[in-house]
N, C-alpha and C. Protein backbone atom coordinates (compact mmCIF):
# COMPACT_ATOMS: atom_id res chain seq x y z
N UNK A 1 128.99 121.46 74.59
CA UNK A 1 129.43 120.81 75.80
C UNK A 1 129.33 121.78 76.97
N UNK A 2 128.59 121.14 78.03
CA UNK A 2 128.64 121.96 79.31
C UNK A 2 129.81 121.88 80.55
N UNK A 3 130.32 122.55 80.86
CA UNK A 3 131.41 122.59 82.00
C UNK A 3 130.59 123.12 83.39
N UNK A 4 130.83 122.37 84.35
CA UNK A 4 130.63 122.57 85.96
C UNK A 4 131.69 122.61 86.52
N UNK A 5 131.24 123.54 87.67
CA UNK A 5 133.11 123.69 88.38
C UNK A 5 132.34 123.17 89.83
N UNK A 6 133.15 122.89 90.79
CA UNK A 6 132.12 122.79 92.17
C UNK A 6 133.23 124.11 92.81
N UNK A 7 133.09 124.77 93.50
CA UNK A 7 133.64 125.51 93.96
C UNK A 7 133.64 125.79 95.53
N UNK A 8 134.78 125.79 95.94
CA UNK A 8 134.49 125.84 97.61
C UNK A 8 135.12 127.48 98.11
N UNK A 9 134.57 128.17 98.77
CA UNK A 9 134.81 129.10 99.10
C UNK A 9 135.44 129.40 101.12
N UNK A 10 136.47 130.14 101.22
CA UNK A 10 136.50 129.55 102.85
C UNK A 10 136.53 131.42 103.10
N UNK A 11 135.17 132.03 103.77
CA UNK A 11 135.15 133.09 103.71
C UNK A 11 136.10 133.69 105.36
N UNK A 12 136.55 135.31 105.04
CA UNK A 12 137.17 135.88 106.40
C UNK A 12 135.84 135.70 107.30
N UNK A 13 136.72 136.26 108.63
CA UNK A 13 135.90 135.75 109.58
C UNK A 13 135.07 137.17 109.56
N UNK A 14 134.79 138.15 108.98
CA UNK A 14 134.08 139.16 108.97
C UNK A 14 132.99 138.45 107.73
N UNK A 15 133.27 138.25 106.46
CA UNK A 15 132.31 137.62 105.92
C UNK A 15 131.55 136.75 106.50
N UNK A 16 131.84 135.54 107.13
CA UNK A 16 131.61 134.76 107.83
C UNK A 16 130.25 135.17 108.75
N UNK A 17 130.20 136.35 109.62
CA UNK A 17 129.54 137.14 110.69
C UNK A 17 128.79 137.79 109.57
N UNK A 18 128.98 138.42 108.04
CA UNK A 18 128.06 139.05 107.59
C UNK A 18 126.86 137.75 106.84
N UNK A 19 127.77 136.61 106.35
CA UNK A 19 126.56 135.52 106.11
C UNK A 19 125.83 134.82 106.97
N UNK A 20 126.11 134.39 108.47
CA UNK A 20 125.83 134.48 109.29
C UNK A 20 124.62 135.25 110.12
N UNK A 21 124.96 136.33 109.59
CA UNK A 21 123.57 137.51 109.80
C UNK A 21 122.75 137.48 108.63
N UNK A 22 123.23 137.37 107.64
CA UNK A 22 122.26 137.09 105.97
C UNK A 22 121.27 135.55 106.60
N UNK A 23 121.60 134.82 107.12
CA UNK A 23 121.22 133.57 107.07
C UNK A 23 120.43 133.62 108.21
N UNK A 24 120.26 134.39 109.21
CA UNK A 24 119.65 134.13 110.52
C UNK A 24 118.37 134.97 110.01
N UNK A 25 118.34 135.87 109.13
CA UNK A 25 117.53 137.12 108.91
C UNK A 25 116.64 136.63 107.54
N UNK A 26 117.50 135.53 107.21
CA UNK A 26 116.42 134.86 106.15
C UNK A 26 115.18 133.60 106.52
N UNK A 27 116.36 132.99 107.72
CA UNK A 27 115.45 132.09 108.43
C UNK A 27 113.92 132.69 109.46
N UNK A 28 114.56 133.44 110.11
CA UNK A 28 113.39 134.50 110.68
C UNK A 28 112.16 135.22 109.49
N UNK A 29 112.49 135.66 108.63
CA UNK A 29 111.58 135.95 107.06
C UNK A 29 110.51 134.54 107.24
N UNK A 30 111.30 133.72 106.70
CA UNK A 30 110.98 132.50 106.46
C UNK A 30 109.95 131.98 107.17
N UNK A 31 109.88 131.79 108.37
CA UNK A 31 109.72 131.62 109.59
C UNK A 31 107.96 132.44 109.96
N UNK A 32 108.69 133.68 109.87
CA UNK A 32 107.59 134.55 110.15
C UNK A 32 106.36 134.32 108.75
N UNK A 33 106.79 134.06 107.75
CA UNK A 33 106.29 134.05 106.38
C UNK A 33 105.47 133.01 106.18
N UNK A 34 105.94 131.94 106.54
CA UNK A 34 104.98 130.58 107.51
C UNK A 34 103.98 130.55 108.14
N UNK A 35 104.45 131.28 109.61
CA UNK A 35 103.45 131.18 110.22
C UNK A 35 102.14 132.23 109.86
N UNK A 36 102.63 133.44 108.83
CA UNK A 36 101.44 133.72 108.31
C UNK A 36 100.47 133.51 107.27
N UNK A 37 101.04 132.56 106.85
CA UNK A 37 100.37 131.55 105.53
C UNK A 37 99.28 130.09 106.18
N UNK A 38 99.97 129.89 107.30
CA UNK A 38 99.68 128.67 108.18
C UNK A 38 98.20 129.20 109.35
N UNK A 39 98.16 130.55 109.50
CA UNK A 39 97.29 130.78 110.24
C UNK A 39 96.02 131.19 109.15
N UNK A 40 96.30 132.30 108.04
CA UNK A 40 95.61 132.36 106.99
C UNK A 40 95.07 131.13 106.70
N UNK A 41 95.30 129.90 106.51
CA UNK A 41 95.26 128.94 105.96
C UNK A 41 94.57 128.18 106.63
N UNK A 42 94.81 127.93 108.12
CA UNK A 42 93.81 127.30 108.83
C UNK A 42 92.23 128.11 109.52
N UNK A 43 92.64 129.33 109.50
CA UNK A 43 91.44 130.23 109.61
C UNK A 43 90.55 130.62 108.43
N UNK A 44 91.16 129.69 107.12
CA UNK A 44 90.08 129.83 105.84
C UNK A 44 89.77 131.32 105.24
N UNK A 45 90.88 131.57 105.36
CA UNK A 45 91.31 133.46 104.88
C UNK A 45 91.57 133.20 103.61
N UNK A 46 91.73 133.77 102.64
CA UNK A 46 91.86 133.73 101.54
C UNK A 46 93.63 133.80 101.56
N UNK A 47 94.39 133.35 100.30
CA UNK A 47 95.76 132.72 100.03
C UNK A 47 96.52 134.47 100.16
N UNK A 48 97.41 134.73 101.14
CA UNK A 48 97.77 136.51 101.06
C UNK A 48 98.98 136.26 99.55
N UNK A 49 98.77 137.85 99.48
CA UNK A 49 99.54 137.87 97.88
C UNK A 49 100.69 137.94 98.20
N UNK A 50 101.76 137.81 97.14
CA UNK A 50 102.50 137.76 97.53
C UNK A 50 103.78 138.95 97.88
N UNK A 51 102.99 140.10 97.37
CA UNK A 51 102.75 141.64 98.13
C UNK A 51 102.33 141.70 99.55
N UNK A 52 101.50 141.12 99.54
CA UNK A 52 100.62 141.74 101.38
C UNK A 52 101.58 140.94 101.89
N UNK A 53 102.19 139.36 101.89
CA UNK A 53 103.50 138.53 102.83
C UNK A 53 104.81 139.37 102.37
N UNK A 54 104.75 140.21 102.11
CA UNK A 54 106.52 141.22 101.84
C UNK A 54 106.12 142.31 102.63
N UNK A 55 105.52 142.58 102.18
CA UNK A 55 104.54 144.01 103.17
C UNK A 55 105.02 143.48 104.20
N UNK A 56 104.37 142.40 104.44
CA UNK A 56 103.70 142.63 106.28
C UNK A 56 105.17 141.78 106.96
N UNK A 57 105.84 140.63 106.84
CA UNK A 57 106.93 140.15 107.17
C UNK A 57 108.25 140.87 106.93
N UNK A 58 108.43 141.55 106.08
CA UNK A 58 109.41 142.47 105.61
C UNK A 58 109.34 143.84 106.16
N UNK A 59 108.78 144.89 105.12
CA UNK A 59 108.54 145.85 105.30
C UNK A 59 107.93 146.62 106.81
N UNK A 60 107.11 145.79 107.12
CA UNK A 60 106.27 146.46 108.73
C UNK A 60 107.02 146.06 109.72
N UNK A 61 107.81 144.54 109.54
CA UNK A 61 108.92 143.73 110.43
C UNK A 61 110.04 144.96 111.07
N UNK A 62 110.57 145.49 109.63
CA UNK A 62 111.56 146.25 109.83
C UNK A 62 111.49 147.54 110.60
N UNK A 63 110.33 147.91 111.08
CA UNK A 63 109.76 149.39 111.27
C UNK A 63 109.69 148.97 113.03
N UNK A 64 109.60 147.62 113.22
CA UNK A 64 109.18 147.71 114.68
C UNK A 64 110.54 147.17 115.43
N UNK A 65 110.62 147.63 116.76
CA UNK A 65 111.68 147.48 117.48
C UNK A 65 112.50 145.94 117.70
N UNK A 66 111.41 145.43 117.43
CA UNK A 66 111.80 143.53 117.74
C UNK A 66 112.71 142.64 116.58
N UNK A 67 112.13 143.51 115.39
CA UNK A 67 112.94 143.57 114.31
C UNK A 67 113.08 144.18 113.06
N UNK A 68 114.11 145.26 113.71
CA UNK A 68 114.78 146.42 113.11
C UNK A 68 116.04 146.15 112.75
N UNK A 69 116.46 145.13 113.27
CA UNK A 69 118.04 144.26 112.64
C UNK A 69 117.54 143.82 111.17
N UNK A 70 116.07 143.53 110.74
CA UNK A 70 116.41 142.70 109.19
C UNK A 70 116.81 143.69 108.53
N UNK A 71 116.97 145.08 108.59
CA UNK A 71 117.42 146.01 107.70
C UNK A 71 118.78 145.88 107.61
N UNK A 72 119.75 145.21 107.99
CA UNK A 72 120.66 145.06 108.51
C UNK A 72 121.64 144.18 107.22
N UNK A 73 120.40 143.55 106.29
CA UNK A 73 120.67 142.58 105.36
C UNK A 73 120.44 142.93 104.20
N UNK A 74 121.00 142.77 102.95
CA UNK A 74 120.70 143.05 101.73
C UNK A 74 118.82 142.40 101.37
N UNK A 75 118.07 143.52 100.94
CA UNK A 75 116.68 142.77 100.58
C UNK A 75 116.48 141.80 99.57
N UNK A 76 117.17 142.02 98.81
CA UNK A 76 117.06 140.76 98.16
C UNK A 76 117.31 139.65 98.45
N UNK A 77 117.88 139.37 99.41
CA UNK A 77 118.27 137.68 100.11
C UNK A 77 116.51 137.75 100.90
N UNK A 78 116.22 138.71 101.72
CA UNK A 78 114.75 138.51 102.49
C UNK A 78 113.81 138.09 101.13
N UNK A 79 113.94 138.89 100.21
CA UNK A 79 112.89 138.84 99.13
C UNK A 79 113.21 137.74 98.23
N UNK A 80 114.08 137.12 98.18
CA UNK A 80 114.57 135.51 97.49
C UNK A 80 114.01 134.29 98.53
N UNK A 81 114.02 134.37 99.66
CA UNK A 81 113.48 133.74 100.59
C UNK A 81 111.79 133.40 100.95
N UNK A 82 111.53 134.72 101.03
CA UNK A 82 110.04 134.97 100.66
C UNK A 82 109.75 134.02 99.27
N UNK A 83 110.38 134.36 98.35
CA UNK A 83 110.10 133.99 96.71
C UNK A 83 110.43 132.20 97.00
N UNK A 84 111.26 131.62 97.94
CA UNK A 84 111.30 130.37 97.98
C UNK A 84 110.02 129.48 98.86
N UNK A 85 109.59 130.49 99.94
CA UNK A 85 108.43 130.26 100.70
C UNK A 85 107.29 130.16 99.79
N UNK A 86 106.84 130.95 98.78
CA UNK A 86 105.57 131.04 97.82
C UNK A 86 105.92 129.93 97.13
N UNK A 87 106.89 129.46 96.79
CA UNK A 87 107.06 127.97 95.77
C UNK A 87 106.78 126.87 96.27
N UNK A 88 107.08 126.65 97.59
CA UNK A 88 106.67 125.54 98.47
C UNK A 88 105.45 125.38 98.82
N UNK A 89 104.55 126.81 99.14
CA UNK A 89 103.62 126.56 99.79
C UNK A 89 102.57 126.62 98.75
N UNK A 90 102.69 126.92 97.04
CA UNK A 90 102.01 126.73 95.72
C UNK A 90 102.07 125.27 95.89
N UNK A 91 103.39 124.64 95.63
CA UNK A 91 103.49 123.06 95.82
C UNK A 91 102.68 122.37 96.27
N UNK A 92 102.40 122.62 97.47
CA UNK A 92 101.99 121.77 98.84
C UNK A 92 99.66 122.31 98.04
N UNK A 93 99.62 123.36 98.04
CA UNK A 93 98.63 123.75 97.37
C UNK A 93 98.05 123.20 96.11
N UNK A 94 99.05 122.80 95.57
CA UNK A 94 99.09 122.26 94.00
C UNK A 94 98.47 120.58 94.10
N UNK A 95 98.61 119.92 95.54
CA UNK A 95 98.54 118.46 95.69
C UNK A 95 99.90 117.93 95.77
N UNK A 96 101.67 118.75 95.76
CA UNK A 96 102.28 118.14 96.76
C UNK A 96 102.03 117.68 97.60
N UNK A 97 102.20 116.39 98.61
CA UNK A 97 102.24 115.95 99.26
C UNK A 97 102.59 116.49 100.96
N UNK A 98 103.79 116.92 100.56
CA UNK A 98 104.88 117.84 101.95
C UNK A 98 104.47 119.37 102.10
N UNK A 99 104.12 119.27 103.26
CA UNK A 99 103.73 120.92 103.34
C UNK A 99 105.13 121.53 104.00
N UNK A 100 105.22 122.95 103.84
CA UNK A 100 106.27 123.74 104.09
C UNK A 100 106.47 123.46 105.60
N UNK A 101 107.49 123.39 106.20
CA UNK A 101 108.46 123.43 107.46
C UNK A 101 109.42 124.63 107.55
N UNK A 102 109.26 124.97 108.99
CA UNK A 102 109.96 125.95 109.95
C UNK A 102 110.99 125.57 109.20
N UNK A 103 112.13 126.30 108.82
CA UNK A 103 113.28 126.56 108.67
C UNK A 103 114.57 126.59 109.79
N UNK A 104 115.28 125.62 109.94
CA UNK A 104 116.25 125.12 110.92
C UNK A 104 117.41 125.66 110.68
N UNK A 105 118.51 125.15 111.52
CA UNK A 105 120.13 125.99 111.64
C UNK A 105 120.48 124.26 111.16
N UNK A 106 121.02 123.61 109.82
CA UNK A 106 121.73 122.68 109.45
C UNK A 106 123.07 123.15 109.04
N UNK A 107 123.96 122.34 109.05
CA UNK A 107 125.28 122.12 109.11
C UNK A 107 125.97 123.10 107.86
N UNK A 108 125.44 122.74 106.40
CA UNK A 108 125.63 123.67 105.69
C UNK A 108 124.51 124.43 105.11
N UNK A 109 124.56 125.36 104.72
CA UNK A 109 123.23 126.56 104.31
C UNK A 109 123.14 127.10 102.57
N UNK A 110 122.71 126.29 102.10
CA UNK A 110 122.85 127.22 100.68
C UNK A 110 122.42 128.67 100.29
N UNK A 111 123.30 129.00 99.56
CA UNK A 111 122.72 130.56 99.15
C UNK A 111 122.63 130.93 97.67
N UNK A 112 121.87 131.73 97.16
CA UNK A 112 121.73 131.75 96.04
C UNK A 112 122.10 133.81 96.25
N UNK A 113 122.56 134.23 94.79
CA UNK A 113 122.72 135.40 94.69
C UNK A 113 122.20 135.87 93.10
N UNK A 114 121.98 137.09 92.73
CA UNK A 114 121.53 137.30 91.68
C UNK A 114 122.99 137.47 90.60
N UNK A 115 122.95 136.74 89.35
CA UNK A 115 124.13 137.40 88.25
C UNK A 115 123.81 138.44 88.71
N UNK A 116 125.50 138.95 88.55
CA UNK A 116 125.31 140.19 88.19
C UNK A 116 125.99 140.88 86.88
């Protein structure tokens, strides 16, 4: 027999400001991670790995002045994000139907974290 709990969490207002920043810094990933799959893609570039889109959205992101805040965030939420971007845009590749969309500010935000 399986048990589910639903669980509601009501975080301090310092958590709050640190998910808040987790969530703006994933959407921007996201975002940026897009539009370089979307230009690759219409310029008939070959599919980038999914090394060279961490590299270059992540890693080189963080080095330049415009955005030097994503360091700011645990990498594994950027690099879970990334990892949700490659699933969608395999999908949509695969003969899904729906191609990947910009990533918006909705009402509630799910998050996923690793067991630990």
């Amino acid at each position: 027999m399986q048990l589910r709990y639903n669980l509601r969490r009501y975080p301090t207002p310092r958590q709050r400001q640190a998910l808040a920043r987790a969530f703006g810094c994933a959407r921007t990933v996201f975002n940026d991670g897009l539009r370089a799959r979307q230009d690759a893609y219409e310029r008939g570039l070959p599919y980038l790995s999914d090394g060279e889109l961490s590299k270059q959205v992540i890693t080189e992101a963080k080095k330049t002045p415009e955005r030097s805040w994503l360091g700011e965030v645990s990498a594994v939420v950027l690099q879970q994000t990334l990892a949700d971007l490659n699933t969608a845009y395999r999908n949509f590749l695969g003969g899904r139907p729906s191609k990947p969309e910009r990533a918006n500010r909705p009402g509630q935000q799910p998050s996923e974290s690793p067991s630990c």
